[in-house]
C-alpha atoms as a PDB file:
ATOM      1  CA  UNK A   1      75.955 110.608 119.232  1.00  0.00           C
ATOM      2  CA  UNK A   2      75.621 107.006 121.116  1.00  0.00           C
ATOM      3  CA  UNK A   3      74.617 105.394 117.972  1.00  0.00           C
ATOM      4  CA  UNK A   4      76.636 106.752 115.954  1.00  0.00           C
ATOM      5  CA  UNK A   5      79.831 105.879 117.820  1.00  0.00           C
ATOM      6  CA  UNK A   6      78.249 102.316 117.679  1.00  0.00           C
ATOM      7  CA  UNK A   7      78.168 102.812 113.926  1.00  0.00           C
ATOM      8  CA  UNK A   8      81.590 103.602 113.923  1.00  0.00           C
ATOM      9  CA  UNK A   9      82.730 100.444 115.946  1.00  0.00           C
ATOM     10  CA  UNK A  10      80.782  98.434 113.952  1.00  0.00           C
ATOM     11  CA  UNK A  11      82.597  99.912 110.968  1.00  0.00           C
ATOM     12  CA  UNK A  12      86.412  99.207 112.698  1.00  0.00           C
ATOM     13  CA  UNK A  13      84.855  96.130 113.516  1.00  0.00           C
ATOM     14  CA  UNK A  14      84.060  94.739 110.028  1.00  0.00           C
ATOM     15  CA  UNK A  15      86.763  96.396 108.093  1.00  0.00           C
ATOM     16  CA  UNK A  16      89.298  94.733 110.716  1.00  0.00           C
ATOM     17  CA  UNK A  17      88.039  90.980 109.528  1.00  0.00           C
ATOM     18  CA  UNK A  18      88.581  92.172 106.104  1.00  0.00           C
ATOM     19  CA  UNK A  19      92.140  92.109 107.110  1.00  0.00           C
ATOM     20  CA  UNK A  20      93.166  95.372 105.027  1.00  0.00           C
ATOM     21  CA  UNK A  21      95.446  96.088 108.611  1.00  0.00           C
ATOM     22  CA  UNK A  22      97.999  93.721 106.328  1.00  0.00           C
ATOM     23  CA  UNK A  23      97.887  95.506 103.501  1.00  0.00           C
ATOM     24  CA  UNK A  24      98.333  98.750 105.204  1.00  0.00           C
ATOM     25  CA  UNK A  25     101.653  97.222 107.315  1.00  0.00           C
ATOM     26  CA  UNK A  26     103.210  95.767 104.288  1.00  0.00           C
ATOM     27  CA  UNK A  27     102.679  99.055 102.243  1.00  0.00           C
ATOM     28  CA  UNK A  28     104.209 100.834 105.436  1.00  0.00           C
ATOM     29  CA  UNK A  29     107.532  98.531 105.439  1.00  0.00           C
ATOM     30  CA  UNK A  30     107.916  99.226 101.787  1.00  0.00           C
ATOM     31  CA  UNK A  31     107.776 102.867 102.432  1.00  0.00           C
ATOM     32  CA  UNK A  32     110.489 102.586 105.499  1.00  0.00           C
ATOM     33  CA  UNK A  33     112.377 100.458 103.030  1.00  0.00           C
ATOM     34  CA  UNK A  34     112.710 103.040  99.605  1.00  0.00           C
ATOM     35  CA  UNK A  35     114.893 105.349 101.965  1.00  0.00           C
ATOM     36  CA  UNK A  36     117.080 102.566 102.463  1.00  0.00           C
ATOM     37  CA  UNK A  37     117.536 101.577  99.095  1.00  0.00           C
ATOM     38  CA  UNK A  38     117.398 105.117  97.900  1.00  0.00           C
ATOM     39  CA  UNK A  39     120.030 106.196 100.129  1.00  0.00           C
ATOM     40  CA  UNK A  40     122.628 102.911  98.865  1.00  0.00           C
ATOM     41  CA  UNK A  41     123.811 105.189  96.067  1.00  0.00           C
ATOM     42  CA  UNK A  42     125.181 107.384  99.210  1.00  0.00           C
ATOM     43  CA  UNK A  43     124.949 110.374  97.262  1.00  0.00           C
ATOM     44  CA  UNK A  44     124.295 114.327  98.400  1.00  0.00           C
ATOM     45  CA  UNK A  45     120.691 114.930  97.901  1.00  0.00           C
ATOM     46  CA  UNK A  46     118.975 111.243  98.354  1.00  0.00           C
ATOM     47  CA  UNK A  47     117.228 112.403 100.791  1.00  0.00           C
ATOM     48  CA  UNK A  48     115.159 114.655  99.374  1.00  0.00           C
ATOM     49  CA  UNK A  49     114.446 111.960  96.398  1.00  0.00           C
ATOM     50  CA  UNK A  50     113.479 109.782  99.714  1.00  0.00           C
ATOM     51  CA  UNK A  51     111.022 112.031 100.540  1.00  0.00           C
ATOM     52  CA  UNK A  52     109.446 113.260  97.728  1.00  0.00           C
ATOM     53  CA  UNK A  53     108.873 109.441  96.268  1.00  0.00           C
ATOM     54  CA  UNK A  54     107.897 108.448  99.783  1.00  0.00           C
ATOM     55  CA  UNK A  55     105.510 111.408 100.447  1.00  0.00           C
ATOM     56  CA  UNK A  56     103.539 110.816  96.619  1.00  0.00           C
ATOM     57  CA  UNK A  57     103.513 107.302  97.341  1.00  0.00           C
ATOM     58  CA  UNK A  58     101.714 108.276 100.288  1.00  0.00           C
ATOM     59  CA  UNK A  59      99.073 110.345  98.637  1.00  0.00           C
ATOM     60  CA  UNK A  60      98.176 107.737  96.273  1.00  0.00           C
ATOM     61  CA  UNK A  61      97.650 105.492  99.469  1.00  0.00           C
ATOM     62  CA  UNK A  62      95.299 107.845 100.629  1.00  0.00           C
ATOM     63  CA  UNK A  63      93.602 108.066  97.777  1.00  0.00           C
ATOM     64  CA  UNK A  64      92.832 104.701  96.715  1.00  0.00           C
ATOM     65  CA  UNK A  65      92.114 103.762 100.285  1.00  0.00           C
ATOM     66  CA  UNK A  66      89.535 106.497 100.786  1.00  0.00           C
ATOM     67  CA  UNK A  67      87.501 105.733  97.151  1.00  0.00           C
ATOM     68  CA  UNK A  68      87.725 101.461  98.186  1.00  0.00           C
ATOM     69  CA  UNK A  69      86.193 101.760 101.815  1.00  0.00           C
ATOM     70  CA  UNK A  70      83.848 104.532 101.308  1.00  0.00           C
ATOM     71  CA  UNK A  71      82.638 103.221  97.739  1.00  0.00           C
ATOM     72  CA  UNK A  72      81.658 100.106  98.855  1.00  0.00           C
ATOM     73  CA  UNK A  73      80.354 101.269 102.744  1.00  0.00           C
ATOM     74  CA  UNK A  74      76.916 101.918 102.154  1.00  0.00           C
ATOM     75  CA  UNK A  75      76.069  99.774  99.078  1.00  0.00           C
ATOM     76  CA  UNK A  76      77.289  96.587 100.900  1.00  0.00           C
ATOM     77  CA  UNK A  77      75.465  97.104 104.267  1.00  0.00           C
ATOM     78  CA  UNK A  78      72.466  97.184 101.685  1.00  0.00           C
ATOM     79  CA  UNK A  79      73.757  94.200  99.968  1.00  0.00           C
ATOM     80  CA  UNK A  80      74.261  92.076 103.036  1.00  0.00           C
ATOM     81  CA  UNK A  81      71.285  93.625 104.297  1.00  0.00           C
ATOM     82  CA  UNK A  82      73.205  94.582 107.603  1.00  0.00           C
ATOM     83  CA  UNK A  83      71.984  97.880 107.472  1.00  0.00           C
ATOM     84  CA  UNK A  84      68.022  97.202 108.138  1.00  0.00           C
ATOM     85  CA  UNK A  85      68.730  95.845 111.474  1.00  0.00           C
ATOM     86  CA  UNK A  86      70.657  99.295 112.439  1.00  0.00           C
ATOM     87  CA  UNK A  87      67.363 101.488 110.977  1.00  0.00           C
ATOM     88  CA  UNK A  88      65.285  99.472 112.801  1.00  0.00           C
ATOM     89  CA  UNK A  89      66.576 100.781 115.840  1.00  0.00           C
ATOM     90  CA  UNK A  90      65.714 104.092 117.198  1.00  0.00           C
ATOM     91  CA  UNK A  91      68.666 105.603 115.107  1.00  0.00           C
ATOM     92  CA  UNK A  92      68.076 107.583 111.852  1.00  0.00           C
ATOM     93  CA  UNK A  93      69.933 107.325 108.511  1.00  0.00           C
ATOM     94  CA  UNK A  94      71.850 110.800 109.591  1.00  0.00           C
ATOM     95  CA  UNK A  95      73.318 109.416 112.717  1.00  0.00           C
ATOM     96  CA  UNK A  96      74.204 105.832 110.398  1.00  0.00           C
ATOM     97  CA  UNK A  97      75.702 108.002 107.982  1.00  0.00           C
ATOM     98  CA  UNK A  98      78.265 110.184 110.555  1.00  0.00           C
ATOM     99  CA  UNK A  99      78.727 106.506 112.303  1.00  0.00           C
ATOM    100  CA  UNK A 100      80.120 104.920 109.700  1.00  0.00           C
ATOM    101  CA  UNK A 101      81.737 108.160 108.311  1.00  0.00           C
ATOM    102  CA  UNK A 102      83.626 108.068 111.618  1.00  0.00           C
ATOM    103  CA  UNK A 103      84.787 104.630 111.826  1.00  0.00           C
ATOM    104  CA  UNK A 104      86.028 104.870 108.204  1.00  0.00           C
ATOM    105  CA  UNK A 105      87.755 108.417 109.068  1.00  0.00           C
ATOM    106  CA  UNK A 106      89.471 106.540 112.122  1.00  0.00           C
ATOM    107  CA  UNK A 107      90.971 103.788 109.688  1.00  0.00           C
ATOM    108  CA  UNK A 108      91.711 105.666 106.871  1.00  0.00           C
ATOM    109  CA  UNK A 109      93.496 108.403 109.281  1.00  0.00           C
ATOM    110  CA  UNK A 110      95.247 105.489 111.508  1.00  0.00           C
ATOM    111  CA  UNK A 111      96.550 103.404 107.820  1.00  0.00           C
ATOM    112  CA  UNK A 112      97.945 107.105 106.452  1.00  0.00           C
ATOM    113  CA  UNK A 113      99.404 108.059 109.796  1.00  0.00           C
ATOM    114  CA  UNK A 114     101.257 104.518 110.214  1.00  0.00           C
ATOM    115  CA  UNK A 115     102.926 104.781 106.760  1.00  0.00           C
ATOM    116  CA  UNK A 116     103.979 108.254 107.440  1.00  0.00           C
ATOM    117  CA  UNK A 117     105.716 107.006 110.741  1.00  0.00           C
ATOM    118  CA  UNK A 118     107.252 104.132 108.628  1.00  0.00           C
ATOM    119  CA  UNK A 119     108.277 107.349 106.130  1.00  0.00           C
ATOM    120  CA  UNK A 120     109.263 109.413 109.025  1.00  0.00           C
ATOM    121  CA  UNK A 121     111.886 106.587 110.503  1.00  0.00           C
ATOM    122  CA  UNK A 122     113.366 105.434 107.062  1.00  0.00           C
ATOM    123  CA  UNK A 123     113.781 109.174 106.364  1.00  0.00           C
ATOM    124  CA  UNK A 124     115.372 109.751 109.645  1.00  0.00           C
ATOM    125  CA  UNK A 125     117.806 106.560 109.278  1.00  0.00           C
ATOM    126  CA  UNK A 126     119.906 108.239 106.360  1.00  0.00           C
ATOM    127  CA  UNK A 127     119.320 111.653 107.367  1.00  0.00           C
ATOM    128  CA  UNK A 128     120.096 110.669 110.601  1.00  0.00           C
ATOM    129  CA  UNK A 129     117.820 112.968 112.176  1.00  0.00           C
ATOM    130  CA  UNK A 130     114.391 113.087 113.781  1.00  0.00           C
ATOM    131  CA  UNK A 131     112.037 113.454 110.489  1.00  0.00           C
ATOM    132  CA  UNK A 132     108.593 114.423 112.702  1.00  0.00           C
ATOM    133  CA  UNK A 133     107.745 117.091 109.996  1.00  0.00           C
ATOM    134  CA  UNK A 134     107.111 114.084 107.591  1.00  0.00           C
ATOM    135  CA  UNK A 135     104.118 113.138 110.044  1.00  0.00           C
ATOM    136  CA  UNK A 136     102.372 116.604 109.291  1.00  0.00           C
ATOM    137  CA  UNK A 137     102.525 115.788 105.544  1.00  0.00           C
ATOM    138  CA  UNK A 138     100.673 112.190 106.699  1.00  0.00           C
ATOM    139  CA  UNK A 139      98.111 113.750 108.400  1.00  0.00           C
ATOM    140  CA  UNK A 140      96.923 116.551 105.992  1.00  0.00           C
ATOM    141  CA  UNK A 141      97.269 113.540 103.936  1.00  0.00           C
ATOM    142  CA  UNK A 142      94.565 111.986 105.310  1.00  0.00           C
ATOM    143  CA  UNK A 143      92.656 114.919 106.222  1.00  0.00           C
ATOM    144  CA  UNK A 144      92.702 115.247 102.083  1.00  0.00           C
ATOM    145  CA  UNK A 145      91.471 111.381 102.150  1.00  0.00           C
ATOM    146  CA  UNK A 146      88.947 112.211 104.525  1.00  0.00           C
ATOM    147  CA  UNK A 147      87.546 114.976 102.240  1.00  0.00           C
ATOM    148  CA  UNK A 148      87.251 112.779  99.841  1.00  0.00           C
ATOM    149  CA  UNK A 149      85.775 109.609 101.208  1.00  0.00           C
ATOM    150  CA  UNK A 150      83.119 112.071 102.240  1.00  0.00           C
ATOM    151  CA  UNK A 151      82.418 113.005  98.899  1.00  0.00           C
ATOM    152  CA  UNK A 152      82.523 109.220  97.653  1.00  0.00           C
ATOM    153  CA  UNK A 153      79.742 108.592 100.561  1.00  0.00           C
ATOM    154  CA  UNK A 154      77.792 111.256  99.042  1.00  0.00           C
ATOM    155  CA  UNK A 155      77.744 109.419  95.527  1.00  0.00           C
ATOM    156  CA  UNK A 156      77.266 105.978  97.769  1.00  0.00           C
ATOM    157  CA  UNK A 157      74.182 106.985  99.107  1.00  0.00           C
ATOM    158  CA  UNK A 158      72.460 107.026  95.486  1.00  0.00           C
ATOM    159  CA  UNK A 159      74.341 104.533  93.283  1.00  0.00           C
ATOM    160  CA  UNK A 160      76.268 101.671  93.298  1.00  0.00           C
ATOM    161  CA  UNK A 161      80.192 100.863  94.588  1.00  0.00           C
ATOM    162  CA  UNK A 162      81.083 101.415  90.828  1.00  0.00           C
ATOM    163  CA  UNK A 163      79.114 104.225  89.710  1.00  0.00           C
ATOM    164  CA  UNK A 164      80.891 105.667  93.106  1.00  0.00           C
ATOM    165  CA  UNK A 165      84.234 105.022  92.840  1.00  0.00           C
ATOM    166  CA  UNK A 166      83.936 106.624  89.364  1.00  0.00           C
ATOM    167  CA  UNK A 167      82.122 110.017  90.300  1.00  0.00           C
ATOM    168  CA  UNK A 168      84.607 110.593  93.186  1.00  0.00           C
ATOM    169  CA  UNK A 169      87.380 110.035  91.099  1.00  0.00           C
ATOM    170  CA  UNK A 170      86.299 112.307  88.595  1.00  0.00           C
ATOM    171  CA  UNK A 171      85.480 114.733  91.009  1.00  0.00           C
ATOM    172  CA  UNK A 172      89.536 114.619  92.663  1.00  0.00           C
ATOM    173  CA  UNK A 173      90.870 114.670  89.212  1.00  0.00           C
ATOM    174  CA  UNK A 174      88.857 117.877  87.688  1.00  0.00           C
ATOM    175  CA  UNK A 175      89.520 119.383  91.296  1.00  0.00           C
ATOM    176  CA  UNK A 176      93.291 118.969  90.835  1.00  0.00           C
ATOM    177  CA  UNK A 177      93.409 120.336  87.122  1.00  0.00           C
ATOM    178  CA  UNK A 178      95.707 123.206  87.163  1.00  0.00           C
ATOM    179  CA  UNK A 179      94.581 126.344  85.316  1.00  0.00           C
ATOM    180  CA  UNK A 180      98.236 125.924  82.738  1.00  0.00           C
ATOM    181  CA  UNK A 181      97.006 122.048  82.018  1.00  0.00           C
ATOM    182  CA  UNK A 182      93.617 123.655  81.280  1.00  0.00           C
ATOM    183  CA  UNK A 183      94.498 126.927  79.245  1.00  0.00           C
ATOM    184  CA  UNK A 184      96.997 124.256  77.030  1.00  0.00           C
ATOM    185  CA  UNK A 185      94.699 121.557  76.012  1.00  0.00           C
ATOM    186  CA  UNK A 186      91.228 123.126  76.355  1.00  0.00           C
ATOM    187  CA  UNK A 187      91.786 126.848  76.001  1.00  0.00           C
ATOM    188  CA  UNK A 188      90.780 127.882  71.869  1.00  0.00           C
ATOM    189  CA  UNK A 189      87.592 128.371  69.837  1.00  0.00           C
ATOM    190  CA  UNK A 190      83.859 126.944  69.636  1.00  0.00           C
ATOM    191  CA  UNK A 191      83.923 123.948  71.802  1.00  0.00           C
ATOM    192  CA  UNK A 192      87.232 123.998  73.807  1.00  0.00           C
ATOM    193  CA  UNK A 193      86.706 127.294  74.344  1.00  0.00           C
ATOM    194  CA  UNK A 194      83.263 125.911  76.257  1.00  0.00           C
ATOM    195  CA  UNK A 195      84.897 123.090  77.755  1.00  0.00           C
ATOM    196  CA  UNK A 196      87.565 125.376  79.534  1.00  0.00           C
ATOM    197  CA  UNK A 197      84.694 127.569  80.916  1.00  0.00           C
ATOM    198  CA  UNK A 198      82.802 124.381  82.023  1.00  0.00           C
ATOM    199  CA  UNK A 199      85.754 123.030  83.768  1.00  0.00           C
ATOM    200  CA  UNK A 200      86.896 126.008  85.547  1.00  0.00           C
ATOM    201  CA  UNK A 201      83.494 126.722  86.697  1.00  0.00           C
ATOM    202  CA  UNK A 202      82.983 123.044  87.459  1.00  0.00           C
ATOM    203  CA  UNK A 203      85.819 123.685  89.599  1.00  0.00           C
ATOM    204  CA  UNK A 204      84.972 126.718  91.944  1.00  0.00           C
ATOM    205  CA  UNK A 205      82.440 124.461  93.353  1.00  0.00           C
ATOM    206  CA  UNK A 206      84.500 121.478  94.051  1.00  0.00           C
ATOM    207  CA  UNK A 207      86.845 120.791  96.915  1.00  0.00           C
ATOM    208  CA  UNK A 208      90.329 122.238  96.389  1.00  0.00           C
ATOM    209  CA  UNK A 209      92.236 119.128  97.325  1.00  0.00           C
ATOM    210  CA  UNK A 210      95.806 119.979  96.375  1.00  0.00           C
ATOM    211  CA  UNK A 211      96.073 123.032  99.389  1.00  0.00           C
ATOM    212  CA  UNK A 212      96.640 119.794 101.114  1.00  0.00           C
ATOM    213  CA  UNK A 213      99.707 118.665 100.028  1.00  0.00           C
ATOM    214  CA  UNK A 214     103.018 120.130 101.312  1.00  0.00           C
ATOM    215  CA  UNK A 215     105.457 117.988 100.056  1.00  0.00           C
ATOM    216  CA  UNK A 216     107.589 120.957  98.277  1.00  0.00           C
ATOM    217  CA  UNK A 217     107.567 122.331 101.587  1.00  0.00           C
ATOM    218  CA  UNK A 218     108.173 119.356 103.459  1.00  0.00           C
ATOM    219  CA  UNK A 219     111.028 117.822 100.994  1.00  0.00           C
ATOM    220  CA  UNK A 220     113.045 121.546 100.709  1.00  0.00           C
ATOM    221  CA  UNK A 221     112.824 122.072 104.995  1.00  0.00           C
ATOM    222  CA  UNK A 222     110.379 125.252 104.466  1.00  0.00           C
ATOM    223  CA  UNK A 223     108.784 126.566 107.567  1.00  0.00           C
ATOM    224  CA  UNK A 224     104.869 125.240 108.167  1.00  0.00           C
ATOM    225  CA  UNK A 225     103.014 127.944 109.518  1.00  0.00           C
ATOM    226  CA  UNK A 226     100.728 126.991 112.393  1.00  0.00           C
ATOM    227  CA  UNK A 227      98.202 129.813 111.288  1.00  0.00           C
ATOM    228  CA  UNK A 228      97.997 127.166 107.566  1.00  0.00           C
ATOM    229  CA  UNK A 229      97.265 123.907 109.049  1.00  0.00           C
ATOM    230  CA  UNK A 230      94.866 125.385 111.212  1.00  0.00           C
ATOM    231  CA  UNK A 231      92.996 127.007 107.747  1.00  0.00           C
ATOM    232  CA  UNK A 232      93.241 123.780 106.016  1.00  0.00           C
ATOM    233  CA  UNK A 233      92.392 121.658 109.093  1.00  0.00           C
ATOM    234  CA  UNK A 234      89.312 123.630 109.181  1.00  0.00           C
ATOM    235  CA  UNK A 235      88.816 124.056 105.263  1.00  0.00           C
ATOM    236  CA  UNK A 236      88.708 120.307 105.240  1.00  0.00           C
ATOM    237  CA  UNK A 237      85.882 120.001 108.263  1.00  0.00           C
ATOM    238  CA  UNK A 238      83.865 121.882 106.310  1.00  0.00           C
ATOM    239  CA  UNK A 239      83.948 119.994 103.349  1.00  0.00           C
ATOM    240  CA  UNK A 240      83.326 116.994 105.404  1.00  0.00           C
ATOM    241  CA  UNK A 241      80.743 118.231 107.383  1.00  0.00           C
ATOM    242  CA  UNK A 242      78.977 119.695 104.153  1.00  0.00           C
ATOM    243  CA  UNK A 243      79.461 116.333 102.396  1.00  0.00           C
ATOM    244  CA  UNK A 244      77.754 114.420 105.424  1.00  0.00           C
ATOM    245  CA  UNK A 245      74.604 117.019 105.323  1.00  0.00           C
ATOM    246  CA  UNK A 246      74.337 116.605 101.492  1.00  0.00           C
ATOM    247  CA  UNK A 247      74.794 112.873 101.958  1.00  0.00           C
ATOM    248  CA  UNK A 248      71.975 112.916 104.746  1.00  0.00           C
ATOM    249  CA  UNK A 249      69.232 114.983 102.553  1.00  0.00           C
ATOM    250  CA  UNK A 250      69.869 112.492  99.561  1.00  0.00           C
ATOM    251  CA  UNK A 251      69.880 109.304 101.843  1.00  0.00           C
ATOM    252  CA  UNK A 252      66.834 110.015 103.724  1.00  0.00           C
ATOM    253  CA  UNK A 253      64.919 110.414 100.505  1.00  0.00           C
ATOM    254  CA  UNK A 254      66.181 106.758  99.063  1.00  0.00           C
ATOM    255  CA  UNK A 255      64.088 103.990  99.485  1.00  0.00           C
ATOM    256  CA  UNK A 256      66.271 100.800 100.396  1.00  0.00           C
END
């Protein structure tokens, strides 16, 4: 576990002089800002606007922040040939793997959690009220971010940054098709008939990413039941961890 939490600083370390931190802080004070400007019109129901354009901001965040670092984590330690010196060491490609899983779990987690604070306190300003349910949305947020900058590692471990990015956004986007937006444009005869089938059973095998977003509940005050988060809080570890042990098999079989 010692070298992979040296992995992991290593990670912070280099993603830190790649000064992202400033992208992530001026994307937060636009967040705390849309409240604000939202709210001008100083009519009933702004708030909820606030939040639900704040929280999908958010996700998109989280998304494109998750397919960036972890598309281009493992291809450019081979590029800059940074990742030979770690092997070399008595640490295998398992442990390098969780490392620098970790370290970009800890900054992808830390960017989504900032902006939801910045969401929470421009929130609270017109609400005037203490907005900590917003931070609950942030962090299954990046628990969903997590789940699928594991799944981009996977596809890292075999092909390029590209070829990466691609495959894991394909994999988010058939995940999230709904089973009306399927039935509608697929569902008929001959081939679309096929193609539905494909996709739904394409589907039963991939991650189930939108259980993690609450916003409804979030933006309409519904109760969050602790019983939930704790099912999706492990639902997601599971992914993760299966993603990392996938990721593993394929990685210690690719000659670098």
């Amino acid at each position: 576990m010692g070298e992979s939490l040296a992995v992991a600083r290593l990670t912070l370390l280099e993603l830190s002089r790649r000064q992202l931190a400033w992208v992530t802080v001026f994307f937060a004070v636009v967040l705390a800002v849309i409240p604000q400007l939202i709210g001008a019109f100083g009519m009933t129901g702004f708030e909820r606007v606030s939040k639900d354009a704040c929280l999908t901001l958010l996700g998109w965040f989280a998304i494109g922040i998750a397919l960036l670092l972890a598309a281009t984590a493992v291809p450019g330690d081979v590029e800059r040939r940074t990742v030979y010196p770690l092997l070399a060491r008595p640490m295998s490609r398992d442990q390098y793997l969780v490392g620098k899983f970790l370290g970009l779990a800890a900054w992808i987690a830390g960017s989504v959690m900032l902006c939801g604070a910045a969401i929470a306190l421009g929130c609270g300003a017109i609400s005037h009220a203490l907005e900590a349910r917003l931070l609950v949305g942030a962090a299954l947020e990046a628990l969903k971010a997590c789940v699928l900058a594991a799944v981009t590692l996977l596809f890292a471990t075999r092909t390029g940054p590209v070829a990466a990015g691609i495959a894991a956004l394909a994999v988010y986007i058939i995940a999230g098709l709904s089973d009306a937006y399927v039935g509608f444009f697929l569902e008929g005869e001959g081939v679309l008939s096929l193609a539905a089938w494909l996709v739904r059973a394409v589907k039963t095998v991939l991650p189930d990413f939108e259980v993690f977003h609450l916003k409804n509940a979030l933006v309409h005050d519904e109760p969050l039941r602790f019983g939930y988060l704790a099912a999706l809080a492990a639902y997601g570890l599971a992914w993760i961890s299966g993603c990392l042990l996938a990721a593993g098999l394929v990685f210690g079989r690719h000659d670098l």
